[in-house]
C-alpha atoms as a PDB file:
ATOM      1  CA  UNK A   1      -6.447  14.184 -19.244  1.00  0.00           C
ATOM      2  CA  UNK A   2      -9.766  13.018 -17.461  1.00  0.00           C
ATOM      3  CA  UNK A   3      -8.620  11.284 -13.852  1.00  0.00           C
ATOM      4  CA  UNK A   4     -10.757   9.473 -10.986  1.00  0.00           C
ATOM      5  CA  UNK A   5      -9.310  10.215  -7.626  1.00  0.00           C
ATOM      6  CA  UNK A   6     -10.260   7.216  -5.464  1.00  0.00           C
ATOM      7  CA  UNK A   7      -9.115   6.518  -1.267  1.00  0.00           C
ATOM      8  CA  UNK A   8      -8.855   3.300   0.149  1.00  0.00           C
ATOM      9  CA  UNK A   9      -8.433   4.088   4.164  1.00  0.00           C
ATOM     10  CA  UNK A  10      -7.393   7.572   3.120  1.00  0.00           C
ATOM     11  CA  UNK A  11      -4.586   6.711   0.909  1.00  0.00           C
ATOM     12  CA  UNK A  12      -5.496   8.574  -1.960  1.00  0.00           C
ATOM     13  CA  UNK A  13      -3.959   8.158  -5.766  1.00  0.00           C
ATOM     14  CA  UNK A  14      -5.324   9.503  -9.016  1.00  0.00           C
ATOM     15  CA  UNK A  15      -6.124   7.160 -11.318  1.00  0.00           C
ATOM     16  CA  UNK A  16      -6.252   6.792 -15.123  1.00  0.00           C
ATOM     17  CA  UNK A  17      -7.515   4.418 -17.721  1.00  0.00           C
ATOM     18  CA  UNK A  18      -5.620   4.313 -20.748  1.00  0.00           C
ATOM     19  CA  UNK A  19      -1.448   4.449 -21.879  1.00  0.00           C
ATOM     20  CA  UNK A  20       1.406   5.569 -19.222  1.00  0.00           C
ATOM     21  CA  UNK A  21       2.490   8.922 -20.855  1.00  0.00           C
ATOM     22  CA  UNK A  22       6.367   9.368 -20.970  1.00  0.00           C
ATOM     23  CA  UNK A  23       6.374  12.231 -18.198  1.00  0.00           C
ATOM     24  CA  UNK A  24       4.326  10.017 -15.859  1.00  0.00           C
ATOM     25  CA  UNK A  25       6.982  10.689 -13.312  1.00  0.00           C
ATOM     26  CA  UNK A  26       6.917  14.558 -13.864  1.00  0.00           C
ATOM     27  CA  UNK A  27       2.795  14.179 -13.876  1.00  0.00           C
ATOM     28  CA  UNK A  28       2.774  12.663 -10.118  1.00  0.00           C
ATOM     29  CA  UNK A  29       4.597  15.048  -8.907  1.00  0.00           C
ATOM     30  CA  UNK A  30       2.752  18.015 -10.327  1.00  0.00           C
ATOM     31  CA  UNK A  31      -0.934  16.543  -9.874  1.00  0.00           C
ATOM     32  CA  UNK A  32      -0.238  15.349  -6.142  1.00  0.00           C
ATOM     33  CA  UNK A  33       0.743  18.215  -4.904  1.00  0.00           C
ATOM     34  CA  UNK A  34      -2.079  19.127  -2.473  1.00  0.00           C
ATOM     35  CA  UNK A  35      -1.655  22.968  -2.866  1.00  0.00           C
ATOM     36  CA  UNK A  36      -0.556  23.543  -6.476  1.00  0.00           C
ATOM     37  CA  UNK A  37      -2.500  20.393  -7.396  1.00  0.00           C
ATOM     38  CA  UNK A  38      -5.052  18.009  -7.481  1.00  0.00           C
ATOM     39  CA  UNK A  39      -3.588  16.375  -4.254  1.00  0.00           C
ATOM     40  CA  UNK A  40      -2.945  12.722  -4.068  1.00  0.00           C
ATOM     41  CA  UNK A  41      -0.299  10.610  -2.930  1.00  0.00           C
ATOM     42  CA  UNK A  42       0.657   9.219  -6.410  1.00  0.00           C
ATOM     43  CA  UNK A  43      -0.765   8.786  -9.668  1.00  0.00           C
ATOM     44  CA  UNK A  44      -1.833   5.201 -10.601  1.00  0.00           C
ATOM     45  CA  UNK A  45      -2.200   4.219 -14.598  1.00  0.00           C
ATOM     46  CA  UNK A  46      -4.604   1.523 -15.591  1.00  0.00           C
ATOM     47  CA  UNK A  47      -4.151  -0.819 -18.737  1.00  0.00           C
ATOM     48  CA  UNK A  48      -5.148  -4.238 -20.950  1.00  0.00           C
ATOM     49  CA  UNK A  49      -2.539  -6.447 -20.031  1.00  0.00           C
ATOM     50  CA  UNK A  50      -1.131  -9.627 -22.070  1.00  0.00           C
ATOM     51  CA  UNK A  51      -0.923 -12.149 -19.103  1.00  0.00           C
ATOM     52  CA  UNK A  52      -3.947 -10.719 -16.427  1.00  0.00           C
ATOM     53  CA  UNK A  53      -6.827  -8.782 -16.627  1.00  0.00           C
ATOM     54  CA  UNK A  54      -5.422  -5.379 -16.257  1.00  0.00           C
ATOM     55  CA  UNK A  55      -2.204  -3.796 -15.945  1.00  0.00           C
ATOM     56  CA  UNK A  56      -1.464  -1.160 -13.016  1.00  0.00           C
ATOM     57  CA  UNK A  57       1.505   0.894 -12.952  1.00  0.00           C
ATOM     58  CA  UNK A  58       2.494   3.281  -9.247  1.00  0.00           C
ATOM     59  CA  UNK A  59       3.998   6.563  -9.463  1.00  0.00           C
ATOM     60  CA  UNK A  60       4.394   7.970  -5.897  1.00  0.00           C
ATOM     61  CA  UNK A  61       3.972  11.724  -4.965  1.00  0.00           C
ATOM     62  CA  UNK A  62       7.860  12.324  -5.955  1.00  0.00           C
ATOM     63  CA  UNK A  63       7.203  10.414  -9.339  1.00  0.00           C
ATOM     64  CA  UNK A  64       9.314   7.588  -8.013  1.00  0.00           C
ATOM     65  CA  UNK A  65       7.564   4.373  -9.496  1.00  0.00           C
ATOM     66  CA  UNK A  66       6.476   1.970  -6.898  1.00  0.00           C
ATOM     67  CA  UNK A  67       6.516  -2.154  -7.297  1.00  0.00           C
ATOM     68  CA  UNK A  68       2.868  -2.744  -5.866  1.00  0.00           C
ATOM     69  CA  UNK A  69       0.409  -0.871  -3.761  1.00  0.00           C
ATOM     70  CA  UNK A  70      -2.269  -2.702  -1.781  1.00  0.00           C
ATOM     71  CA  UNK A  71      -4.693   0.209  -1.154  1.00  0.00           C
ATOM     72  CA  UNK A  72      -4.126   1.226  -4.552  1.00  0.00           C
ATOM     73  CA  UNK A  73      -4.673  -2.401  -6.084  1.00  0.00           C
ATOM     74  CA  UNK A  74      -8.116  -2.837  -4.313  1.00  0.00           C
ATOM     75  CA  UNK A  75      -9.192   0.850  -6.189  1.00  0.00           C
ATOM     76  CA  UNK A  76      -7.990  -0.729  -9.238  1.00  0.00           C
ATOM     77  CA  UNK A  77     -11.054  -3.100  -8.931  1.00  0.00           C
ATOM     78  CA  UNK A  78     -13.072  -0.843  -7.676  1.00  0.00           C
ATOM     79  CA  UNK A  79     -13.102   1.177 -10.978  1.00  0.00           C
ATOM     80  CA  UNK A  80     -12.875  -1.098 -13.280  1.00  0.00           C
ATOM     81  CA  UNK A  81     -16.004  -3.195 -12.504  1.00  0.00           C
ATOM     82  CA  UNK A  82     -17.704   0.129 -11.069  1.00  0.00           C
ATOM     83  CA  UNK A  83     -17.265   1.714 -14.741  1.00  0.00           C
ATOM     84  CA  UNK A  84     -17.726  -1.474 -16.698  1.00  0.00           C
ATOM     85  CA  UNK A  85     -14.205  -2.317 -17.729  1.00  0.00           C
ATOM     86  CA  UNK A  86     -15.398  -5.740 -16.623  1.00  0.00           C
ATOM     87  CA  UNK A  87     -18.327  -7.663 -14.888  1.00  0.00           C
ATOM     88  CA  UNK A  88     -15.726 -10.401 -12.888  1.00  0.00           C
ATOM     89  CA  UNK A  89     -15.453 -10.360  -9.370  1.00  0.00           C
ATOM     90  CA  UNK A  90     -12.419 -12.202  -9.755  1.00  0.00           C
ATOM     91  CA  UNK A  91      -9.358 -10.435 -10.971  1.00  0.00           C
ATOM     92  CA  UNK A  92      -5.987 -10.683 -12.154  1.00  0.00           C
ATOM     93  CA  UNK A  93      -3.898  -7.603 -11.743  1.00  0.00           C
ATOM     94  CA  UNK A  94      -0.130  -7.379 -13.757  1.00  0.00           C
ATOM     95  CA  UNK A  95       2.172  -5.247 -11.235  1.00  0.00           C
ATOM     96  CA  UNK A  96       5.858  -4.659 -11.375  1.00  0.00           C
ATOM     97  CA  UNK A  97       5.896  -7.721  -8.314  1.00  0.00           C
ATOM     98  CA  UNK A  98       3.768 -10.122 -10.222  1.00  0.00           C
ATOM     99  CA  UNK A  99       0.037 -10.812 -10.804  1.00  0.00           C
ATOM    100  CA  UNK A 100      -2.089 -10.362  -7.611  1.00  0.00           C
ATOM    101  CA  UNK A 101      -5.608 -12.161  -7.374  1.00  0.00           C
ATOM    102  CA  UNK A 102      -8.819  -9.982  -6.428  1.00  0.00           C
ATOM    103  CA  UNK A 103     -12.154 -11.026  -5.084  1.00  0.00           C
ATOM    104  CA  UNK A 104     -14.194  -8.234  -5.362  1.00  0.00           C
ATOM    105  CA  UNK A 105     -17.409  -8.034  -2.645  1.00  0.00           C
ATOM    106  CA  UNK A 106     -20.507  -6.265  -4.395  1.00  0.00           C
ATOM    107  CA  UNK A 107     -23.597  -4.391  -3.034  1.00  0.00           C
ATOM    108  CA  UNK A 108     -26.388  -2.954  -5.186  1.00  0.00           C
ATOM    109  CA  UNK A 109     -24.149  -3.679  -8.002  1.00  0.00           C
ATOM    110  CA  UNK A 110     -21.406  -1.396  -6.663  1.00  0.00           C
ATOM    111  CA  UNK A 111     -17.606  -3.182  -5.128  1.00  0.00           C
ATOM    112  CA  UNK A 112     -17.806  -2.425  -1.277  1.00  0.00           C
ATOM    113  CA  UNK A 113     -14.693  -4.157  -0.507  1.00  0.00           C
ATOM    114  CA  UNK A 114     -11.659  -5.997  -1.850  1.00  0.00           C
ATOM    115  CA  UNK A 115      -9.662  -9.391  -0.883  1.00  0.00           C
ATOM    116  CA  UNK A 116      -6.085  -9.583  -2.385  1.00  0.00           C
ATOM    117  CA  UNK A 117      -3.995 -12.428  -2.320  1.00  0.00           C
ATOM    118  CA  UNK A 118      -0.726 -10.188  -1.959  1.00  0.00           C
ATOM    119  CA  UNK A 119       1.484 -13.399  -2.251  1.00  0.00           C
ATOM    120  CA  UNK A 120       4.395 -14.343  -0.436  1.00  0.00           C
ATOM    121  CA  UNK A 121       6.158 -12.270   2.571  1.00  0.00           C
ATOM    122  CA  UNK A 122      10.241 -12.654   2.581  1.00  0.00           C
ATOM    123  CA  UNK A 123      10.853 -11.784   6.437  1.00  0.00           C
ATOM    124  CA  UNK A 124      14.479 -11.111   7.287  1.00  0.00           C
ATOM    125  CA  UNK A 125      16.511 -11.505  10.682  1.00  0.00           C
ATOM    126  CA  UNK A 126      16.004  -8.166  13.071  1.00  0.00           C
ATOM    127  CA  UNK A 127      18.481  -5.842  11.893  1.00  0.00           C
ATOM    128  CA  UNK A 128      20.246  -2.882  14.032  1.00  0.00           C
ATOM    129  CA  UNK A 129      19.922   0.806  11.819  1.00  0.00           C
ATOM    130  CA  UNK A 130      22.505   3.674  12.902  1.00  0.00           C
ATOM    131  CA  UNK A 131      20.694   6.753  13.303  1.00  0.00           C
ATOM    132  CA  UNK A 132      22.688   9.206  14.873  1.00  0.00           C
ATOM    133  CA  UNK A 133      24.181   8.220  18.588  1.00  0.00           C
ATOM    134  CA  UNK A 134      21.360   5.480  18.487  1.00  0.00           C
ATOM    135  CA  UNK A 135      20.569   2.471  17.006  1.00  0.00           C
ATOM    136  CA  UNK A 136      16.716   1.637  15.660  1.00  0.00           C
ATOM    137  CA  UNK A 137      15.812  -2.491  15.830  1.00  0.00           C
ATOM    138  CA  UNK A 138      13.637  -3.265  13.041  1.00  0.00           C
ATOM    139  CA  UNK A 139      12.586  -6.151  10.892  1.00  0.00           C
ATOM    140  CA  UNK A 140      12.936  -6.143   7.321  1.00  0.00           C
ATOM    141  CA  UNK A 141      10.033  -7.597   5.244  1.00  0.00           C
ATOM    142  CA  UNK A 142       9.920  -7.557   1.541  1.00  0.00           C
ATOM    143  CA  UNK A 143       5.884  -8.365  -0.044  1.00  0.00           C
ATOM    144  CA  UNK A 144       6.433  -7.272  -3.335  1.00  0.00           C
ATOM    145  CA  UNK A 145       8.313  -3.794  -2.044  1.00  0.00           C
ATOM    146  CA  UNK A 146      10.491  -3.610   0.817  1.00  0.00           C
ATOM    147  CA  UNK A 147       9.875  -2.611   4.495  1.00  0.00           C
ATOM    148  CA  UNK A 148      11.223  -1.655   7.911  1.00  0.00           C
ATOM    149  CA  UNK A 149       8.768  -2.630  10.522  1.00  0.00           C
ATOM    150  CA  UNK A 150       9.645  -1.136  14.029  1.00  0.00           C
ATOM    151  CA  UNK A 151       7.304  -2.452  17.043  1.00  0.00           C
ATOM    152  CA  UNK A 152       7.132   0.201  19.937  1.00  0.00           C
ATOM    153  CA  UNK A 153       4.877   0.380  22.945  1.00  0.00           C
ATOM    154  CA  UNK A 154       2.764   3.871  21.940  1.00  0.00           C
ATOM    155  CA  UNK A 155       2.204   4.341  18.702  1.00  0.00           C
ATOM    156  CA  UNK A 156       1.004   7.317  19.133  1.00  0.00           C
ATOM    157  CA  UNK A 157       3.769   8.462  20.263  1.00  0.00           C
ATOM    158  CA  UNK A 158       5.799   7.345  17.736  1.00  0.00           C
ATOM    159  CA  UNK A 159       8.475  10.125  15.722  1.00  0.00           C
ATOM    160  CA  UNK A 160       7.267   8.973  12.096  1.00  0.00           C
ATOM    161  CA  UNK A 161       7.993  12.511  10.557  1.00  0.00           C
ATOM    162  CA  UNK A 162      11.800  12.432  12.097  1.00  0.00           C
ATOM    163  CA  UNK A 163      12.754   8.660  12.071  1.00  0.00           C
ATOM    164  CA  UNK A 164      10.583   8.151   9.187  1.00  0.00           C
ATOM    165  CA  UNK A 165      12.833  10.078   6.463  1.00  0.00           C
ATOM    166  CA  UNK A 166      15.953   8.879   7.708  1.00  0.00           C
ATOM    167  CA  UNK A 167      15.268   5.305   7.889  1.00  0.00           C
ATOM    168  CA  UNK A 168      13.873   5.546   4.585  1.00  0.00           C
ATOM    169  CA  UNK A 169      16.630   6.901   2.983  1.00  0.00           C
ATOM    170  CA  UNK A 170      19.163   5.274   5.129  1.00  0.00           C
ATOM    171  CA  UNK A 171      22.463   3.733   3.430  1.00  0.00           C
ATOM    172  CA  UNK A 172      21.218   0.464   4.792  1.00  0.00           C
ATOM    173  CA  UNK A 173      18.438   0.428   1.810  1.00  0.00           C
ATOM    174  CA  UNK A 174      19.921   1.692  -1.590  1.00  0.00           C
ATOM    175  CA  UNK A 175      16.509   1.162  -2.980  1.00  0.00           C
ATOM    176  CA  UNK A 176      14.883   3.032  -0.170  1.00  0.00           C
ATOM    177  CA  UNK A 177      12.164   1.663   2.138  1.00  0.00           C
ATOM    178  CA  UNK A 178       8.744   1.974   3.538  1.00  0.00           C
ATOM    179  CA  UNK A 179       8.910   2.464   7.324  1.00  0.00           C
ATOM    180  CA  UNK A 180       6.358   0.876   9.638  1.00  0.00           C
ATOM    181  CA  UNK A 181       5.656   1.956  13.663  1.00  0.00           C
ATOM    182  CA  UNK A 182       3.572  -1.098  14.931  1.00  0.00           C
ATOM    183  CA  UNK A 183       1.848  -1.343  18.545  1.00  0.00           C
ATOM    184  CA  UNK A 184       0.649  -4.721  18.958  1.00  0.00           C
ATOM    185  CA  UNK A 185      -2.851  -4.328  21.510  1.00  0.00           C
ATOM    186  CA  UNK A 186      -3.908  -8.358  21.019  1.00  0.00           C
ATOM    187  CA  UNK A 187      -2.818 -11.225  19.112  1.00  0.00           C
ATOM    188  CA  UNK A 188      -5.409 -10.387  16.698  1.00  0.00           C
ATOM    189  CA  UNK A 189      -5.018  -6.629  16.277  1.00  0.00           C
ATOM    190  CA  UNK A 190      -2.508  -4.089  16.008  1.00  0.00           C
ATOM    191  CA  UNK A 191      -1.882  -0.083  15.382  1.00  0.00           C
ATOM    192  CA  UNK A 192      -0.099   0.775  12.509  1.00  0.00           C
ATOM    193  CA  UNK A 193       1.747   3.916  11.400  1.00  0.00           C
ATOM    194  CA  UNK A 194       3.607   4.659   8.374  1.00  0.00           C
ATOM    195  CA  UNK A 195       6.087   6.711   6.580  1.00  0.00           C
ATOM    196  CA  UNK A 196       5.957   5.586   2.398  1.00  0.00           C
ATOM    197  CA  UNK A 197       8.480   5.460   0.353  1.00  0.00           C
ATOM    198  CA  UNK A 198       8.375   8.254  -2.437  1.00  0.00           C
ATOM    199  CA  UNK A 199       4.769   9.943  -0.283  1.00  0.00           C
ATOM    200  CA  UNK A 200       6.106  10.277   3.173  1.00  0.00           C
ATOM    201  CA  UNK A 201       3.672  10.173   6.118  1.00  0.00           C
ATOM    202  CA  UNK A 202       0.223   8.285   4.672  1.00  0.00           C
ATOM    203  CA  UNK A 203      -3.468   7.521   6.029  1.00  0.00           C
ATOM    204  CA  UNK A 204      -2.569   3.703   5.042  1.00  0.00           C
ATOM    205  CA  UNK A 205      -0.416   1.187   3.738  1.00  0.00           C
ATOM    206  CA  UNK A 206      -2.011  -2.054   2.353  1.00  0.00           C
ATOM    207  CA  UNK A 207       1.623  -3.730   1.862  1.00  0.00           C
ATOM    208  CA  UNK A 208       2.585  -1.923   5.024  1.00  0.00           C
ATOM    209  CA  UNK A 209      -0.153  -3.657   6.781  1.00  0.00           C
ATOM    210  CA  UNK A 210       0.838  -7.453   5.380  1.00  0.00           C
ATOM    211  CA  UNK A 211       4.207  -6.614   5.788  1.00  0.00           C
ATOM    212  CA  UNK A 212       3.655  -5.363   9.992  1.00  0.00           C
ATOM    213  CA  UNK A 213       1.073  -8.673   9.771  1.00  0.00           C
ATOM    214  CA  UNK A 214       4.093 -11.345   8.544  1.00  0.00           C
ATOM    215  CA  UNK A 215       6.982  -9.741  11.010  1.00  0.00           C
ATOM    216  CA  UNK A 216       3.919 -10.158  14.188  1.00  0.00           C
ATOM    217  CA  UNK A 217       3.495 -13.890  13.193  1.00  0.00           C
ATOM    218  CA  UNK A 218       7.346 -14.398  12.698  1.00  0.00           C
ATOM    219  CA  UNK A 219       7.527 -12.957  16.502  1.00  0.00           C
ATOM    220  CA  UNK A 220       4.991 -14.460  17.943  1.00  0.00           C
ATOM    221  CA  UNK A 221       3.013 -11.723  18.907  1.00  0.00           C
ATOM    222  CA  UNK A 222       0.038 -12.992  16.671  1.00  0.00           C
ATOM    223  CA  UNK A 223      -0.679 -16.349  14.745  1.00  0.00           C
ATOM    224  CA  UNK A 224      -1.023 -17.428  11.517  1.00  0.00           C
ATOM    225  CA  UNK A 225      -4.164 -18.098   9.774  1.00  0.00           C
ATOM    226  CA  UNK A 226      -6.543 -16.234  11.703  1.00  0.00           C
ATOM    227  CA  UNK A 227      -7.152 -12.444  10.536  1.00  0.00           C
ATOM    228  CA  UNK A 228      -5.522  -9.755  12.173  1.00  0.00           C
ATOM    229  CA  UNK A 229      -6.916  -6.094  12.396  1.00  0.00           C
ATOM    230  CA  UNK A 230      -4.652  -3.462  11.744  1.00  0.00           C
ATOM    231  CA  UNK A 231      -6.040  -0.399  13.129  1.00  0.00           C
ATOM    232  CA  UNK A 232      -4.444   2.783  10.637  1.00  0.00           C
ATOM    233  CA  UNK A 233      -4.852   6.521  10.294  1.00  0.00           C
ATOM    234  CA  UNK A 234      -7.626   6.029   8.032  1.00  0.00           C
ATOM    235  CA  UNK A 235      -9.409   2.641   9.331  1.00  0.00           C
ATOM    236  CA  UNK A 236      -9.172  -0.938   9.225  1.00  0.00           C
ATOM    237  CA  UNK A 237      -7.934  -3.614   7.107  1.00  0.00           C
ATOM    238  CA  UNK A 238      -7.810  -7.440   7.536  1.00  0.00           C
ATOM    239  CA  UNK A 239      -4.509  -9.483   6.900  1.00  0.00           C
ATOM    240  CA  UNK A 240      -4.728 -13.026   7.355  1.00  0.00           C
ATOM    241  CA  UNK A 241      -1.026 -14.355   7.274  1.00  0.00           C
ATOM    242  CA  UNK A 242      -0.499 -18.380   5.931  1.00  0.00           C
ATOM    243  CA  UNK A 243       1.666 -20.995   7.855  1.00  0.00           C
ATOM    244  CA  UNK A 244       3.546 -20.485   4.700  1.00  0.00           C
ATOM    245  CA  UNK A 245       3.370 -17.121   4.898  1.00  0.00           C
ATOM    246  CA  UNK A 246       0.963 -16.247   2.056  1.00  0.00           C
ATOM    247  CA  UNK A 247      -1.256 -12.769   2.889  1.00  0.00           C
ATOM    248  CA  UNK A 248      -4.965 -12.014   2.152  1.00  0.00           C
ATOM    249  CA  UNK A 249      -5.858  -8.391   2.754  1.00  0.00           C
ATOM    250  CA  UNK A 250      -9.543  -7.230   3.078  1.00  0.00           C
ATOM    251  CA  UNK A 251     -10.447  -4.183   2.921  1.00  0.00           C
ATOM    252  CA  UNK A 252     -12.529  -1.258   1.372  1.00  0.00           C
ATOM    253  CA  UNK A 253     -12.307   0.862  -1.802  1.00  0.00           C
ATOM    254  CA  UNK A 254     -13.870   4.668  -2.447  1.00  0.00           C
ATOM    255  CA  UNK A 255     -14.435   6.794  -5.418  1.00  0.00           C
ATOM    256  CA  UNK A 256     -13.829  10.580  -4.110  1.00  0.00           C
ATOM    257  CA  UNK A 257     -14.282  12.648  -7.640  1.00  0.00           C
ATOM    258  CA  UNK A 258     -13.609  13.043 -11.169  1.00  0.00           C
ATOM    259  CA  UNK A 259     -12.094  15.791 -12.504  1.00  0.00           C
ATOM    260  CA  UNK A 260      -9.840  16.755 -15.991  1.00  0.00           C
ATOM    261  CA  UNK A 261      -6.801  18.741 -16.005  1.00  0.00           C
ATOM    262  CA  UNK A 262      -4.579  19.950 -19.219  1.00  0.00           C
ATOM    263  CA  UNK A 263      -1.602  18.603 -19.179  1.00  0.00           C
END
C-alpha cells in the first residue's frame, strides 16, 4: 500500500488515495504507531464521491473512526490538487458530518494554505464534570464531532495528559470527547491545548480550534466575525466565528514523505 504522510500544524495522518480496506481500523493502529510504525496520528482514506468532489474517511491512532478532522480536511486538498486529482481551488469534501467547502490558496502552482467553511457550531450550557473529589467547568461544543472546552488562566500549565483521558472517556460522553485547555491572551487570540479523541495529546486540532473559537464568542471573551488566532503546539490557525455561528478556518497544509508498506 503506497501512503503520503502529510502535517497540518503538526497533526500528522497518513493518507491514501483509493478504497477503505475492511481492516482500516486494525491498519491505523498498526501504521501510527510511532515506534513499531510509520507514526501518525490516524490514517485518512481518500475517495470519488457521489454528492462532492471527494470523499474522506478518519481513522484515529486507536482505529476509532472520527466524524471530521479540520487539519486533516485542509491535507485532503492539499494532495489532491498537488498530485492532480483536480485543478479546482474550490472543493467539496463528503465527511461523516456533511460536505465541507474548501478554498484552496496557491503559490507556484503548489496549495500553501486552506479556508474551510466547517459549518455550524452547536454550543451547549457550561456543564459541571466529576472527576474525582473535584468538579471540572467546561463547555460543550459539537462542530461536526463533539468537544469539552475548559478555559484556564496558564495554559501551560495545564494537566492535559491527566485530565485529558478522563474527561475524554468520562460517563458524561458515551461517545467520548475531544478535550480542549484554552487561555484567552486578547479578544482576538487565544492558546490552545488539546487531548483528541481516539490520538490523545496532539500538535493541533482544526475542529478543536472552531470549537475553543464558538465557546470564546458565546462568552464574550472574543467577537464574532473578526478572525481569531489560536496559537497551538504546532502554530497558528485562523477561525472567524459568524453572528450565526458559522466557522471559517485558515490555515496551512504540508506534505512530509511518501513511503509503501506491505500490508
Amino acid at each position: 500500500m503506497l501512503f503520503t504522510k502529510m502535517q497540518g500544524l503538526g497533526n500528522d495522518y497518513l493518507y491514501v488515495y483509493g478504497d477503505v480496506p475492511e481492516d482500516a481500523a486494525h491498519l491505523s493502529e498498526k501504521l501510527s504507531d510511532r515506534h513499531f510504525g510509520a507514526g501518525s496520528d490516524g490514517m485518512i482514506y481518500i475517495s470519488p464521491s457521489g454528492s462532492a468532489d471527494f470523499k474522506m474517511r478518519i481513522f484515529n491512532a486507536d482505529g476509532s473512526e472520527a466524524k471530521m478532522c479540520g487539519n486533516g480536511i485542509r491535507c485532503v486538498g492539499k494532495y489532491v490538487y498537488d498530485k492532480g486529482y483536480t485543478d479546482k481551488t474550490r472543493l467539496t469534501i463528503e465527511t461523516m458530518s456533511g460536505i465541507k467547502t474548501l478554498e484552496l490558496d496557491i503559490r507556484c502552482g503548489k496549495v500553501r494554505s486552506v479556508t474551510v467553511d466547517m459549518g455550524s457550531a452547536d454550543v451547549g450550557s457550561d456543564m459541571e464534570v466529576p472527576i474525582g473529589e473535584d468538579k471540572v467547568i467546561c463547555t460543550p461544543v459539537n462542530v461536526g464531532n463533539p468537544h469539552a472546552v475548559i478555559f484556564i488562566t496558564d495554559t501551560e500549565k495545564a494537566p492535559v495528559a491527566v485530565l485529558g483521558p478522563q474527561i475524554e472517556k468520562h460517563s458524561l460522553f458515551p461517545d467520548g470527547v475531544n478535550v480542549e485547555f484554552v487561555q484567552v491572551i486578547s479578544d482576538r487570540k487565544f492558546r490552545m491545548r488539546v487531548w483528541e479523541r481516539g490520538s490523545g495529546i496532539t500538535m493541533a486540532c482544526g475542529t478543536g480550534a472552531c470549537a475553543s473559537a464558538a465557546a470564546a464568542v458565546r462568552k464574550s471573551f472574543c467577537r464574532s466575525g473578526e478572525p481569531i488566532t489560536v496559537v497551538l503546539d504546532g502554530g497558528e490557525l485562523k477561525i472567524t466565528v459568524a453572528s450565526d455561528n458559522c466557522i471559517s478556518m485558515c490555515g496551512p497544509a504540508e506534505f512530509v514523505y511518501e513511503g509503501e508498506v506491505s500490508v
